[in-house]
ModelCIF file with pLDDT and N, C-alpha, C, O atoms, coordinates in Angstrom:
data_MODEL
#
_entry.id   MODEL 
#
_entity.id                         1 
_entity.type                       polymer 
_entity.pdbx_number_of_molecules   1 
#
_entity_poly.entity_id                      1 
_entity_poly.type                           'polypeptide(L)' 
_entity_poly.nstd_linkage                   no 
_entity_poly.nstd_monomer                   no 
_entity_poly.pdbx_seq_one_letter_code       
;(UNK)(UNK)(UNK)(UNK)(UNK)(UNK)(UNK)(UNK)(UNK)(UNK)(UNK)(UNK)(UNK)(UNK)(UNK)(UNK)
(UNK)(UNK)(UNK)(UNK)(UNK)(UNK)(UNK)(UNK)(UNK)(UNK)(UNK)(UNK)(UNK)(UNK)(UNK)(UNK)
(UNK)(UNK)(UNK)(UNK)(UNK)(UNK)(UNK)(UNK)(UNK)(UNK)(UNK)(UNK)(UNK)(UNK)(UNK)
;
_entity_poly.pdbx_seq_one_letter_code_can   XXXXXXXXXXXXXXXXXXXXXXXXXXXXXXXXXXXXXXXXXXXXXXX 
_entity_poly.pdbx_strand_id                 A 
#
loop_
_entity_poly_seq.entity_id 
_entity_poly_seq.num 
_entity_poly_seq.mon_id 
_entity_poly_seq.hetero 
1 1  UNK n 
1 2  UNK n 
1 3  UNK n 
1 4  UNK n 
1 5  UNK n 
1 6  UNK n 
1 7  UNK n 
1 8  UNK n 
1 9  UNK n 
1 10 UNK n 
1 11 UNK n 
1 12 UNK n 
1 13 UNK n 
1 14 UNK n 
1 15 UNK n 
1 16 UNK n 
1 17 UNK n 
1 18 UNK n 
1 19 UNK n 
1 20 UNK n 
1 21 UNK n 
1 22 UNK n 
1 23 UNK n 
1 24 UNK n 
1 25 UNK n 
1 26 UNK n 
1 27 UNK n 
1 28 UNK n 
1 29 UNK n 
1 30 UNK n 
1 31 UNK n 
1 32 UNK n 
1 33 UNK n 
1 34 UNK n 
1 35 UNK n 
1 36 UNK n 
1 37 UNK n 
1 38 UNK n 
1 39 UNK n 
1 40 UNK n 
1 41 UNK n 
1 42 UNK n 
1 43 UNK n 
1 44 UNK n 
1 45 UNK n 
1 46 UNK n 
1 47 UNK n 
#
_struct_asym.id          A 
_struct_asym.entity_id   1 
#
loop_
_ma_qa_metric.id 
_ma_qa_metric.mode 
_ma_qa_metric.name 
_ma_qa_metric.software_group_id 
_ma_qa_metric.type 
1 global pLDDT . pLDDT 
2 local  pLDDT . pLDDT 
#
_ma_qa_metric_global.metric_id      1 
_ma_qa_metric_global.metric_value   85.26 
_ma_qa_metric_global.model_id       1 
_ma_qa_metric_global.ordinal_id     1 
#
loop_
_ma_qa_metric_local.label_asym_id 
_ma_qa_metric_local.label_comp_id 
_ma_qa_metric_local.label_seq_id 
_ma_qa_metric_local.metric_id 
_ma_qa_metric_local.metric_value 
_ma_qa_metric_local.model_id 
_ma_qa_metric_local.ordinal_id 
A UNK 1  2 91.00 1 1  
A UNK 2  2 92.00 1 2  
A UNK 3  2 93.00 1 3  
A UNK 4  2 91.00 1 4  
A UNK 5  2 87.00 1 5  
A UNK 6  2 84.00 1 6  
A UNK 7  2 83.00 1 7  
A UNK 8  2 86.00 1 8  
A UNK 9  2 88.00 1 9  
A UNK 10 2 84.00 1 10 
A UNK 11 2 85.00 1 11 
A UNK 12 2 89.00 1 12 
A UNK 13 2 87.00 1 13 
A UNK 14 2 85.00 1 14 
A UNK 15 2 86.00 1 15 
A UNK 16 2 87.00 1 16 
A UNK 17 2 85.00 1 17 
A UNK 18 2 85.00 1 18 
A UNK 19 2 84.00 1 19 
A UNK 20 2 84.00 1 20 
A UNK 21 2 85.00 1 21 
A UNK 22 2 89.00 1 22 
A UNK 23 2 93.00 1 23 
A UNK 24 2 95.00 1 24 
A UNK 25 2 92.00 1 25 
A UNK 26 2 95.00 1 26 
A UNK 27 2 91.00 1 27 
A UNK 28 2 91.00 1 28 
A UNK 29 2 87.00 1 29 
A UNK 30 2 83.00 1 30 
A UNK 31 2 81.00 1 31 
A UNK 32 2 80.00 1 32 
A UNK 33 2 76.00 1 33 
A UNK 34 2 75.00 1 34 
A UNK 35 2 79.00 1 35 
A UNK 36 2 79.00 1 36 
A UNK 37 2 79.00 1 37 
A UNK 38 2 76.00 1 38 
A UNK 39 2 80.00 1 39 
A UNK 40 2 83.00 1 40 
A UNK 41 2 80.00 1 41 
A UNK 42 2 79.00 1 42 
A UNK 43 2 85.00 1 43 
A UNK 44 2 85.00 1 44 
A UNK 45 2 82.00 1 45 
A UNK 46 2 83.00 1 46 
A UNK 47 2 88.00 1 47 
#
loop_
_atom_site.group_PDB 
_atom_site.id 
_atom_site.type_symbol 
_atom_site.label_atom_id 
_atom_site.label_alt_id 
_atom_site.label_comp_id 
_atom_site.label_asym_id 
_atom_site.label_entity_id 
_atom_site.label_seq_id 
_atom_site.pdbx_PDB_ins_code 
_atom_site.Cartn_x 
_atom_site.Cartn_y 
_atom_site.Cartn_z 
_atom_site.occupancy 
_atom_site.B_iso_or_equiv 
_atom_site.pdbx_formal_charge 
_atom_site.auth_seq_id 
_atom_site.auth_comp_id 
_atom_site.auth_asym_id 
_atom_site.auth_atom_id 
_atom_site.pdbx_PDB_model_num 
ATOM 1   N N  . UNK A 1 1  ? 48.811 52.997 36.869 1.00 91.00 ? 1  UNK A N  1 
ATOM 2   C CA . UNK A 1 1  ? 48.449 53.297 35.477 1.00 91.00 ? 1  UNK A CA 1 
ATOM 3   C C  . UNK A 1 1  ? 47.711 54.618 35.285 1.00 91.00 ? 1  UNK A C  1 
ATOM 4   O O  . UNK A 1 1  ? 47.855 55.293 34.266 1.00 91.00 ? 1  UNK A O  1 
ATOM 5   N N  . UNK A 1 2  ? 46.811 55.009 36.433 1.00 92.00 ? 2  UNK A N  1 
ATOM 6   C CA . UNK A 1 2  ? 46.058 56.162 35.843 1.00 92.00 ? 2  UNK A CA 1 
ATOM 7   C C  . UNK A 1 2  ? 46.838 57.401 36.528 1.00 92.00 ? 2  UNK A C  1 
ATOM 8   O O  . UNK A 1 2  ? 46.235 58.412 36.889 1.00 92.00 ? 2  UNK A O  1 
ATOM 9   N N  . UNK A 1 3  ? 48.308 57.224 36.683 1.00 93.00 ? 3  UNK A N  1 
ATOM 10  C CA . UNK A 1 3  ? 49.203 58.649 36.861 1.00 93.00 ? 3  UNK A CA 1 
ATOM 11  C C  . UNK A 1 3  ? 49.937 58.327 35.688 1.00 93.00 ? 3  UNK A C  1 
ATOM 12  O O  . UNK A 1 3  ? 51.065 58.771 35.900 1.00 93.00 ? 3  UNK A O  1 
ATOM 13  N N  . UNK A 1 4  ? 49.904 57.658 34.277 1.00 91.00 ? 4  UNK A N  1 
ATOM 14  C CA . UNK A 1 4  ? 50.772 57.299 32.907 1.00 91.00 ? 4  UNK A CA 1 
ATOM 15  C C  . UNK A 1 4  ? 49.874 57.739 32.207 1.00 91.00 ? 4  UNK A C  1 
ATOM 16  O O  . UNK A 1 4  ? 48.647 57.705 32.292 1.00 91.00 ? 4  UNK A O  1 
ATOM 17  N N  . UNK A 1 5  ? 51.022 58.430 31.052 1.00 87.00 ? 5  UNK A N  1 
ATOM 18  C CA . UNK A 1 5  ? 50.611 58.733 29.469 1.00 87.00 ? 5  UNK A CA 1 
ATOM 19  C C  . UNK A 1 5  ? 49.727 57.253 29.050 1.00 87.00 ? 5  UNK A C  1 
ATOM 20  O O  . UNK A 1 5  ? 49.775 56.085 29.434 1.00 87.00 ? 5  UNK A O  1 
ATOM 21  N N  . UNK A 1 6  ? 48.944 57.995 28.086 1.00 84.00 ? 6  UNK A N  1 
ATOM 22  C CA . UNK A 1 6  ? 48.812 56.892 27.117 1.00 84.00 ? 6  UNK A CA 1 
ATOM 23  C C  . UNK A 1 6  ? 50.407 55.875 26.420 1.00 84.00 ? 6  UNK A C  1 
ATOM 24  O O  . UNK A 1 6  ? 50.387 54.660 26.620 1.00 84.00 ? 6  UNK A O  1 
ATOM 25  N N  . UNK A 1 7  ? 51.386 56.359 25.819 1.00 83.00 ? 7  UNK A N  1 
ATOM 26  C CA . UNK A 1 7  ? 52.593 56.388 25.748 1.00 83.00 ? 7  UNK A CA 1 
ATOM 27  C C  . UNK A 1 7  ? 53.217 55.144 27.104 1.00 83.00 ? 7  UNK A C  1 
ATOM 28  O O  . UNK A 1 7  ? 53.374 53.926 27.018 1.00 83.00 ? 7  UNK A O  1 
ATOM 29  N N  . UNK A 1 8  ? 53.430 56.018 28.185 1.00 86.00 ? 8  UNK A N  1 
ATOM 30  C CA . UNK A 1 8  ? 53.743 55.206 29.441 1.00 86.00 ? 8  UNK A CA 1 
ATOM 31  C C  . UNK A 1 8  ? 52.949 54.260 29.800 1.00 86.00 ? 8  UNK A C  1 
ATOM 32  O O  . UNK A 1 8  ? 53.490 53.705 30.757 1.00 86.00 ? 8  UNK A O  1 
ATOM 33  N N  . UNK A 1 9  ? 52.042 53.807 29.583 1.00 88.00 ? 9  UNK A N  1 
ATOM 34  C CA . UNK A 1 9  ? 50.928 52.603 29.694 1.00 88.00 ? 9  UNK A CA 1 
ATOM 35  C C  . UNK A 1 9  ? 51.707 51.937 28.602 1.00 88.00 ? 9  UNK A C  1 
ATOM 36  O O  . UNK A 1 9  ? 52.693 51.279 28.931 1.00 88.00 ? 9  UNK A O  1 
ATOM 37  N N  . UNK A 1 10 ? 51.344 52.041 27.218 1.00 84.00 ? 10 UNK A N  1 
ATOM 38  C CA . UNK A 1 10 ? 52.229 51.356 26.358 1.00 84.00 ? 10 UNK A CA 1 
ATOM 39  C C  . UNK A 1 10 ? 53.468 50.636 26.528 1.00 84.00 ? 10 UNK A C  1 
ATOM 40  O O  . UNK A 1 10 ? 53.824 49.549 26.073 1.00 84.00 ? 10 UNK A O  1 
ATOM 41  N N  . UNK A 1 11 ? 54.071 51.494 27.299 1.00 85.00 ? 11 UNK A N  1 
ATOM 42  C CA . UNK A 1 11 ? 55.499 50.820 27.140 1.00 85.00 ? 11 UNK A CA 1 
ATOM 43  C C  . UNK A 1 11 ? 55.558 49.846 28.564 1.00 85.00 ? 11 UNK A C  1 
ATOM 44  O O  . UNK A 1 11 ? 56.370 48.921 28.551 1.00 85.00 ? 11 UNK A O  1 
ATOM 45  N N  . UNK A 1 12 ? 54.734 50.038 29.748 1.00 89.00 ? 12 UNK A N  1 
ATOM 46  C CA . UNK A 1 12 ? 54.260 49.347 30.682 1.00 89.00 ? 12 UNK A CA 1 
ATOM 47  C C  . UNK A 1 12 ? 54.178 47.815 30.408 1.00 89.00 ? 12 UNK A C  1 
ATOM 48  O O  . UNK A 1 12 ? 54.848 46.898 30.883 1.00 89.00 ? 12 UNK A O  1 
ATOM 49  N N  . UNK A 1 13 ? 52.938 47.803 29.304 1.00 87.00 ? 13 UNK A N  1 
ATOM 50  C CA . UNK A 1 13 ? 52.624 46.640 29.139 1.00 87.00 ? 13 UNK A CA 1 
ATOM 51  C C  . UNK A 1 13 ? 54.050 45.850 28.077 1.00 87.00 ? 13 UNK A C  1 
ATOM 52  O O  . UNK A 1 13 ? 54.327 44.653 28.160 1.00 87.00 ? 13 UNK A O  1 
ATOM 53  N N  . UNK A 1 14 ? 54.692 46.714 27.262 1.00 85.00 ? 14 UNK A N  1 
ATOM 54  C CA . UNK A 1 14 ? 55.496 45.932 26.757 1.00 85.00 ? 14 UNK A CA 1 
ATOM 55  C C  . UNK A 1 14 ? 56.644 45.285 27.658 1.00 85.00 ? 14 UNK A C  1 
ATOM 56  O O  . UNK A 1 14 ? 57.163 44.199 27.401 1.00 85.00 ? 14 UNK A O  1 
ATOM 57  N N  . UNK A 1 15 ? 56.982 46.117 28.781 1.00 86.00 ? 15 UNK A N  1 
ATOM 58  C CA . UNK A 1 15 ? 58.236 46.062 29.414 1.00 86.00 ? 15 UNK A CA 1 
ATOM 59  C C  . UNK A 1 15 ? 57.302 44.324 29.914 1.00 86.00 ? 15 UNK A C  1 
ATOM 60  O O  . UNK A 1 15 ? 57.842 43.255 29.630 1.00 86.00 ? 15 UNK A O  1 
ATOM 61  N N  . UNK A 1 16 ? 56.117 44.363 30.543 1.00 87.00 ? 16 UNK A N  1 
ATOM 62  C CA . UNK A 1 16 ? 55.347 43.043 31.215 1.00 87.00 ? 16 UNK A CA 1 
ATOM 63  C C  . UNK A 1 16 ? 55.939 42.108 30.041 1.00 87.00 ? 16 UNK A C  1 
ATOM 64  O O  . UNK A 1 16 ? 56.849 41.341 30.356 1.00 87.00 ? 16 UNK A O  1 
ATOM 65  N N  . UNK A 1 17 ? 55.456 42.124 28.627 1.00 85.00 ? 17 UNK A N  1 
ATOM 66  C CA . UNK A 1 17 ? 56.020 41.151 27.843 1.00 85.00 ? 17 UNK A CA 1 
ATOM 67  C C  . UNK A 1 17 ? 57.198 40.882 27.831 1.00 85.00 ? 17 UNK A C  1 
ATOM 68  O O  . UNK A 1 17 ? 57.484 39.685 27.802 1.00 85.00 ? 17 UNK A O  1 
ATOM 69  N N  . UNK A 1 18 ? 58.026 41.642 27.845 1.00 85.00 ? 18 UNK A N  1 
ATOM 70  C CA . UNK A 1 18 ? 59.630 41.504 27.473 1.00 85.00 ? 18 UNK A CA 1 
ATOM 71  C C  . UNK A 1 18 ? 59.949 40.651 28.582 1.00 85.00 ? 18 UNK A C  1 
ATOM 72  O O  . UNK A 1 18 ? 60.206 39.458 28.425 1.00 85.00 ? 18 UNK A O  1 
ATOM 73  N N  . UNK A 1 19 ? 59.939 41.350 29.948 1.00 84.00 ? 19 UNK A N  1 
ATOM 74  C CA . UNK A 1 19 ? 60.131 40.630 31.151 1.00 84.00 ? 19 UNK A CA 1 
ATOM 75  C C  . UNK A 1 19 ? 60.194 39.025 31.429 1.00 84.00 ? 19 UNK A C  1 
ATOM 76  O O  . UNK A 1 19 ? 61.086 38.453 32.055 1.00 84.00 ? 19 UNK A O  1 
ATOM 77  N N  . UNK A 1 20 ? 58.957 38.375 30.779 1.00 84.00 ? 20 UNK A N  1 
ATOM 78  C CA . UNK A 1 20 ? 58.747 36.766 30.430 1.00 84.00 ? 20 UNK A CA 1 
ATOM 79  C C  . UNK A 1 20 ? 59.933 36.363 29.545 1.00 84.00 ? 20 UNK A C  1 
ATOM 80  O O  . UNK A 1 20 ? 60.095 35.143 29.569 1.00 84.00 ? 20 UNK A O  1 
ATOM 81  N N  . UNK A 1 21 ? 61.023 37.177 28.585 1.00 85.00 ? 21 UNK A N  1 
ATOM 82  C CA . UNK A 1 21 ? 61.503 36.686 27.786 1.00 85.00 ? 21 UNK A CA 1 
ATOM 83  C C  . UNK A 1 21 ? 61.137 35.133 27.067 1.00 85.00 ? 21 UNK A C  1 
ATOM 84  O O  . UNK A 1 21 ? 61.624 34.003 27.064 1.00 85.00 ? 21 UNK A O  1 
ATOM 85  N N  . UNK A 1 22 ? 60.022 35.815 26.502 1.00 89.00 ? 22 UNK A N  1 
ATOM 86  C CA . UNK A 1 22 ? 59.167 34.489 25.619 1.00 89.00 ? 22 UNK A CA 1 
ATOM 87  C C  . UNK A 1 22 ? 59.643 34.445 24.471 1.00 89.00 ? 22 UNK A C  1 
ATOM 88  O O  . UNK A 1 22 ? 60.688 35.073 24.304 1.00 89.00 ? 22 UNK A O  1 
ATOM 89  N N  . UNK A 1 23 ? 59.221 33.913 23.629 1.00 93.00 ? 23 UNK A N  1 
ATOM 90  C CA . UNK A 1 23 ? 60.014 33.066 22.213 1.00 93.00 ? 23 UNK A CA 1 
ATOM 91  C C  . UNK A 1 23 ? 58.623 33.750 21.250 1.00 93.00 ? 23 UNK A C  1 
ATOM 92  O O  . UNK A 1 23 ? 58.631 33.569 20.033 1.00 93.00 ? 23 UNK A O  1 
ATOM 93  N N  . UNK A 1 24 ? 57.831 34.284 21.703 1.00 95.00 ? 24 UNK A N  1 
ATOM 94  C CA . UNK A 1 24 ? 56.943 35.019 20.736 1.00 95.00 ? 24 UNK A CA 1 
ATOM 95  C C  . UNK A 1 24 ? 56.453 36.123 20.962 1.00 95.00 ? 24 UNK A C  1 
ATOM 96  O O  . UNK A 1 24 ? 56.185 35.995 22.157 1.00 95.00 ? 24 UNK A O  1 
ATOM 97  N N  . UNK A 1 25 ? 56.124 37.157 20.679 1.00 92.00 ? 25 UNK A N  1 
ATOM 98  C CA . UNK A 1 25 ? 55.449 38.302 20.959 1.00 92.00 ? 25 UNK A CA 1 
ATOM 99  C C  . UNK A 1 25 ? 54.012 38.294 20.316 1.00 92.00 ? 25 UNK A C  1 
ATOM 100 O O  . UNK A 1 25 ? 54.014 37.927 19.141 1.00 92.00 ? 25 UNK A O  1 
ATOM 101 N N  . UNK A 1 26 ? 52.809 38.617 20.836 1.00 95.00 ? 26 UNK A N  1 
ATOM 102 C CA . UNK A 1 26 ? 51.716 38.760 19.790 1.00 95.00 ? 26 UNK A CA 1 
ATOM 103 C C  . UNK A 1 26 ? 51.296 40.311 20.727 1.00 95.00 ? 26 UNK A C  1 
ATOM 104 O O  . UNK A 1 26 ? 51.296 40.574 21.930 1.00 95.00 ? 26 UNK A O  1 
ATOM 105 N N  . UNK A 1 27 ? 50.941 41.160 19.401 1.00 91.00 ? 27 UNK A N  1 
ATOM 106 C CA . UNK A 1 27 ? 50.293 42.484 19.515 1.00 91.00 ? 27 UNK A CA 1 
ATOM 107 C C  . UNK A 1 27 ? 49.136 42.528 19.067 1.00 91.00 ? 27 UNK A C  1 
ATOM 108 O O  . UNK A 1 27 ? 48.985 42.274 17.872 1.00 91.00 ? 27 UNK A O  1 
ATOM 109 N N  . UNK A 1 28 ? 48.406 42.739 19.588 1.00 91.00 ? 28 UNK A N  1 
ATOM 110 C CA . UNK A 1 28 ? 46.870 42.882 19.301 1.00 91.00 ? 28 UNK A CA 1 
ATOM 111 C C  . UNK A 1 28 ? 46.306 44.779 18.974 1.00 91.00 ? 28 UNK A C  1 
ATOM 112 O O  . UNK A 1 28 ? 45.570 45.412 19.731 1.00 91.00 ? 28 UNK A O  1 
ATOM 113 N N  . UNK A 1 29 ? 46.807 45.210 17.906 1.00 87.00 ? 29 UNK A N  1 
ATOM 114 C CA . UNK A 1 29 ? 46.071 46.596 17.891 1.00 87.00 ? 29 UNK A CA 1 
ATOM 115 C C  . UNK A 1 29 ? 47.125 48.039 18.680 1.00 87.00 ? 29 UNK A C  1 
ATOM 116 O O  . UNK A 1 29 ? 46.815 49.228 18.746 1.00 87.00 ? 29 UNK A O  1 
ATOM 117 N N  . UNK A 1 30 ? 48.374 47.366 19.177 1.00 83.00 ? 30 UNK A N  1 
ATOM 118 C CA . UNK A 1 30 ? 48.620 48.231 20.640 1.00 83.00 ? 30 UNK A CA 1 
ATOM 119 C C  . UNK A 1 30 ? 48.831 49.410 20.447 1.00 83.00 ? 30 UNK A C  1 
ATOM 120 O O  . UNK A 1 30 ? 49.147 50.030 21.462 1.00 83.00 ? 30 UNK A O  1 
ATOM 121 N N  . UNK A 1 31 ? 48.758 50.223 19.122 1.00 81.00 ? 31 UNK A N  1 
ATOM 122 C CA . UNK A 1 31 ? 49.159 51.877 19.066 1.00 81.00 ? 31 UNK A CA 1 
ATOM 123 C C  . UNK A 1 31 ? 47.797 52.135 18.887 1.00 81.00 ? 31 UNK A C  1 
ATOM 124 O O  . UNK A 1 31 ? 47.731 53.333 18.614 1.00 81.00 ? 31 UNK A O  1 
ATOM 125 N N  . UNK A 1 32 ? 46.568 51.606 18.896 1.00 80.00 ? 32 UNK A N  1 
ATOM 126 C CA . UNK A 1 32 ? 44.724 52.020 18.347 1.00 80.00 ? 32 UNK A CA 1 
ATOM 127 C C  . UNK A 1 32 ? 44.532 52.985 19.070 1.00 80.00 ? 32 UNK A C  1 
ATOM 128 O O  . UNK A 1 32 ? 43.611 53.699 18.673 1.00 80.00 ? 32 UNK A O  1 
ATOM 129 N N  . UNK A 1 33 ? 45.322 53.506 20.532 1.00 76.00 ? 33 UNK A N  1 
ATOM 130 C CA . UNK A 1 33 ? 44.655 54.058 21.759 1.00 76.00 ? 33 UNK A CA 1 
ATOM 131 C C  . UNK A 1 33 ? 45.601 55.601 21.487 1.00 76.00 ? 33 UNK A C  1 
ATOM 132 O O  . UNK A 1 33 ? 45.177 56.635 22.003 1.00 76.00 ? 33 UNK A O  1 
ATOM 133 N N  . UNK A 1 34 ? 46.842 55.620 20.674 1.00 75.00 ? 34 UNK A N  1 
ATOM 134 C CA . UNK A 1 34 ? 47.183 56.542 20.827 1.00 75.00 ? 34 UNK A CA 1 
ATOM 135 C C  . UNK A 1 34 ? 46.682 57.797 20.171 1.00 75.00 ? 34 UNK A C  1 
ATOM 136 O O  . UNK A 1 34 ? 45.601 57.663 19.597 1.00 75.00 ? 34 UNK A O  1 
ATOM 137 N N  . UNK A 1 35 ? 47.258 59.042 20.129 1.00 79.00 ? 35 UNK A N  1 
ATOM 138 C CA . UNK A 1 35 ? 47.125 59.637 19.261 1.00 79.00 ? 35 UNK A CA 1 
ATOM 139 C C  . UNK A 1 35 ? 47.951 59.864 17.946 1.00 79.00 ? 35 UNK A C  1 
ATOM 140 O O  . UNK A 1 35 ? 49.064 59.350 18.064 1.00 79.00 ? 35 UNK A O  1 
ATOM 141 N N  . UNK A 1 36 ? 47.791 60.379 16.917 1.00 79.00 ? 36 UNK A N  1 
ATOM 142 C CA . UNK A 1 36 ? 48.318 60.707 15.587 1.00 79.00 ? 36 UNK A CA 1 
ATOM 143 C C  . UNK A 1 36 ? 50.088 60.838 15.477 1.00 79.00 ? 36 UNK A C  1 
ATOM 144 O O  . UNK A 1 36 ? 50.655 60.180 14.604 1.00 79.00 ? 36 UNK A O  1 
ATOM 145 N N  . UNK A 1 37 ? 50.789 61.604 16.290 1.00 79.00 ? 37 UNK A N  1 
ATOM 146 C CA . UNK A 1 37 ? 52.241 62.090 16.624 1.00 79.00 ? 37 UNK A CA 1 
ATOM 147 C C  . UNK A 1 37 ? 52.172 60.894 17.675 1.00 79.00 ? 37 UNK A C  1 
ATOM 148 O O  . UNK A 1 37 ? 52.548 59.930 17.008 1.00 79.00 ? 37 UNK A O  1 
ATOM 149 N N  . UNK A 1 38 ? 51.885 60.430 18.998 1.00 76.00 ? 38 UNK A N  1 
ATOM 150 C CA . UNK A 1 38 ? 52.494 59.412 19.614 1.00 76.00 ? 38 UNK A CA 1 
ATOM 151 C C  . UNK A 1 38 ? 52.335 58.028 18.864 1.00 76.00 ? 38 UNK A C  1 
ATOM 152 O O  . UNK A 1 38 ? 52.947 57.015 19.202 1.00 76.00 ? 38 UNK A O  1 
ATOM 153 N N  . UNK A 1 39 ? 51.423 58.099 17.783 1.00 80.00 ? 39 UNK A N  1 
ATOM 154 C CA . UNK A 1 39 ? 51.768 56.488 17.241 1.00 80.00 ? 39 UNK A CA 1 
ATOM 155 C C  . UNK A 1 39 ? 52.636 56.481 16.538 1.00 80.00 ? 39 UNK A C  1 
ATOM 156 O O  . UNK A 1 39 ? 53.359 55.517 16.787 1.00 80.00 ? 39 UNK A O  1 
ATOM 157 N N  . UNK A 1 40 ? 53.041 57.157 15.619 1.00 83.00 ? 40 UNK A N  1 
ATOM 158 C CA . UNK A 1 40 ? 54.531 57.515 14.417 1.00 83.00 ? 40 UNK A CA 1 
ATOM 159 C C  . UNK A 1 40 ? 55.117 57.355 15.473 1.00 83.00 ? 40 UNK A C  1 
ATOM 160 O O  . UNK A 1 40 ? 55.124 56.126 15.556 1.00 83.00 ? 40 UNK A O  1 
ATOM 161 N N  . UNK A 1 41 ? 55.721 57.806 16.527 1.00 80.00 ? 41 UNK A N  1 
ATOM 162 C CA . UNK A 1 41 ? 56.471 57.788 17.318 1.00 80.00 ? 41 UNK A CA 1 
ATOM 163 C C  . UNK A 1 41 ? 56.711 56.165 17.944 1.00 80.00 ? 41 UNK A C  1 
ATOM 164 O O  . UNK A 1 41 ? 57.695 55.547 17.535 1.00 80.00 ? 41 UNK A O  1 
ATOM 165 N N  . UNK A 1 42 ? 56.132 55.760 18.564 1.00 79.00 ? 42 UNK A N  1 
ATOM 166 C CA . UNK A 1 42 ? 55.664 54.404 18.931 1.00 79.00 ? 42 UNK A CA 1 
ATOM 167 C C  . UNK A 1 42 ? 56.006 53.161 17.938 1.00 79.00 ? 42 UNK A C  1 
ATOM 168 O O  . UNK A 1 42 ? 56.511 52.071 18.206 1.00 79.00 ? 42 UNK A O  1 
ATOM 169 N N  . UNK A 1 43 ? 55.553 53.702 16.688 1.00 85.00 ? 43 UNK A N  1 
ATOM 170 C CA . UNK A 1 43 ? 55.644 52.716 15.419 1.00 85.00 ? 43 UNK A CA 1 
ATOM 171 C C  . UNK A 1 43 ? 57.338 52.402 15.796 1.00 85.00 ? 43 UNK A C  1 
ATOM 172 O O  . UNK A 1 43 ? 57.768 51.337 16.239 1.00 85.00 ? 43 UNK A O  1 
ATOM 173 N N  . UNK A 1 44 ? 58.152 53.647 15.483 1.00 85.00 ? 44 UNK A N  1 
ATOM 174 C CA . UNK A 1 44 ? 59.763 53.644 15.151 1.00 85.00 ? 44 UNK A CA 1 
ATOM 175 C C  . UNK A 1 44 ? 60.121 52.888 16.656 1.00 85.00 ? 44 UNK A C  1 
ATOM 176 O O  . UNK A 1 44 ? 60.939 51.969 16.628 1.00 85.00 ? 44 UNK A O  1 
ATOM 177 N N  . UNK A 1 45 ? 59.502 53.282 17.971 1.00 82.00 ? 45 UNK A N  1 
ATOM 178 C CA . UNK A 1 45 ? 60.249 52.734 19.048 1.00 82.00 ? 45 UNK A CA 1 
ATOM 179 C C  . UNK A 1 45 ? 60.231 51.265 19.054 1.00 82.00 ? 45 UNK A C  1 
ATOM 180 O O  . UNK A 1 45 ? 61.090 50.529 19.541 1.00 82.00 ? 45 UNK A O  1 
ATOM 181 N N  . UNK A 1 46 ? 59.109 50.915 18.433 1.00 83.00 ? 46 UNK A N  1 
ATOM 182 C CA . UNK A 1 46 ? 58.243 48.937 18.868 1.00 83.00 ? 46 UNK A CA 1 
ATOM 183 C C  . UNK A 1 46 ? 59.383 48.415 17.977 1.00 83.00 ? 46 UNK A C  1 
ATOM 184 O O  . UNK A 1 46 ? 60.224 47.585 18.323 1.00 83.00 ? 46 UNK A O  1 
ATOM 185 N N  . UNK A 1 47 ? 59.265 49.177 16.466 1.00 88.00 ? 47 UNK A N  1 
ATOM 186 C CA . UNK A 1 47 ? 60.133 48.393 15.447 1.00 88.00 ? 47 UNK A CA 1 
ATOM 187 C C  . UNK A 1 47 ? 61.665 48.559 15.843 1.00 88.00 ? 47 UNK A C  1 
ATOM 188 O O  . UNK A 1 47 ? 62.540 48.017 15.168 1.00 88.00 ? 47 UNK A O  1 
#
């Protein structure tokens, strides 16, 4: 983790969720850490 973007951490932990293929997702806050241009960005990739 501490050779990853903020960005690449992000998508880290999502790939961990996806992986379980669970029947729910819960997000707690997960773009709070980025900056201004990587959360717009982030927003369009999650959705």
């Amino acid at each position: 983790p501490a050779q990853l973007s903020g960005g690449q951490q992000q998508r880290v932990a999502l790939a961990r969720a996806i992986a379980c293929h669970p029947q729910v997702f819960l997000f707690d806050e997960p773009l709070s850490n980025l900056d201004a241009r990587l959360r717009l960005e982030a927003r369009t990739f999650l959705k």
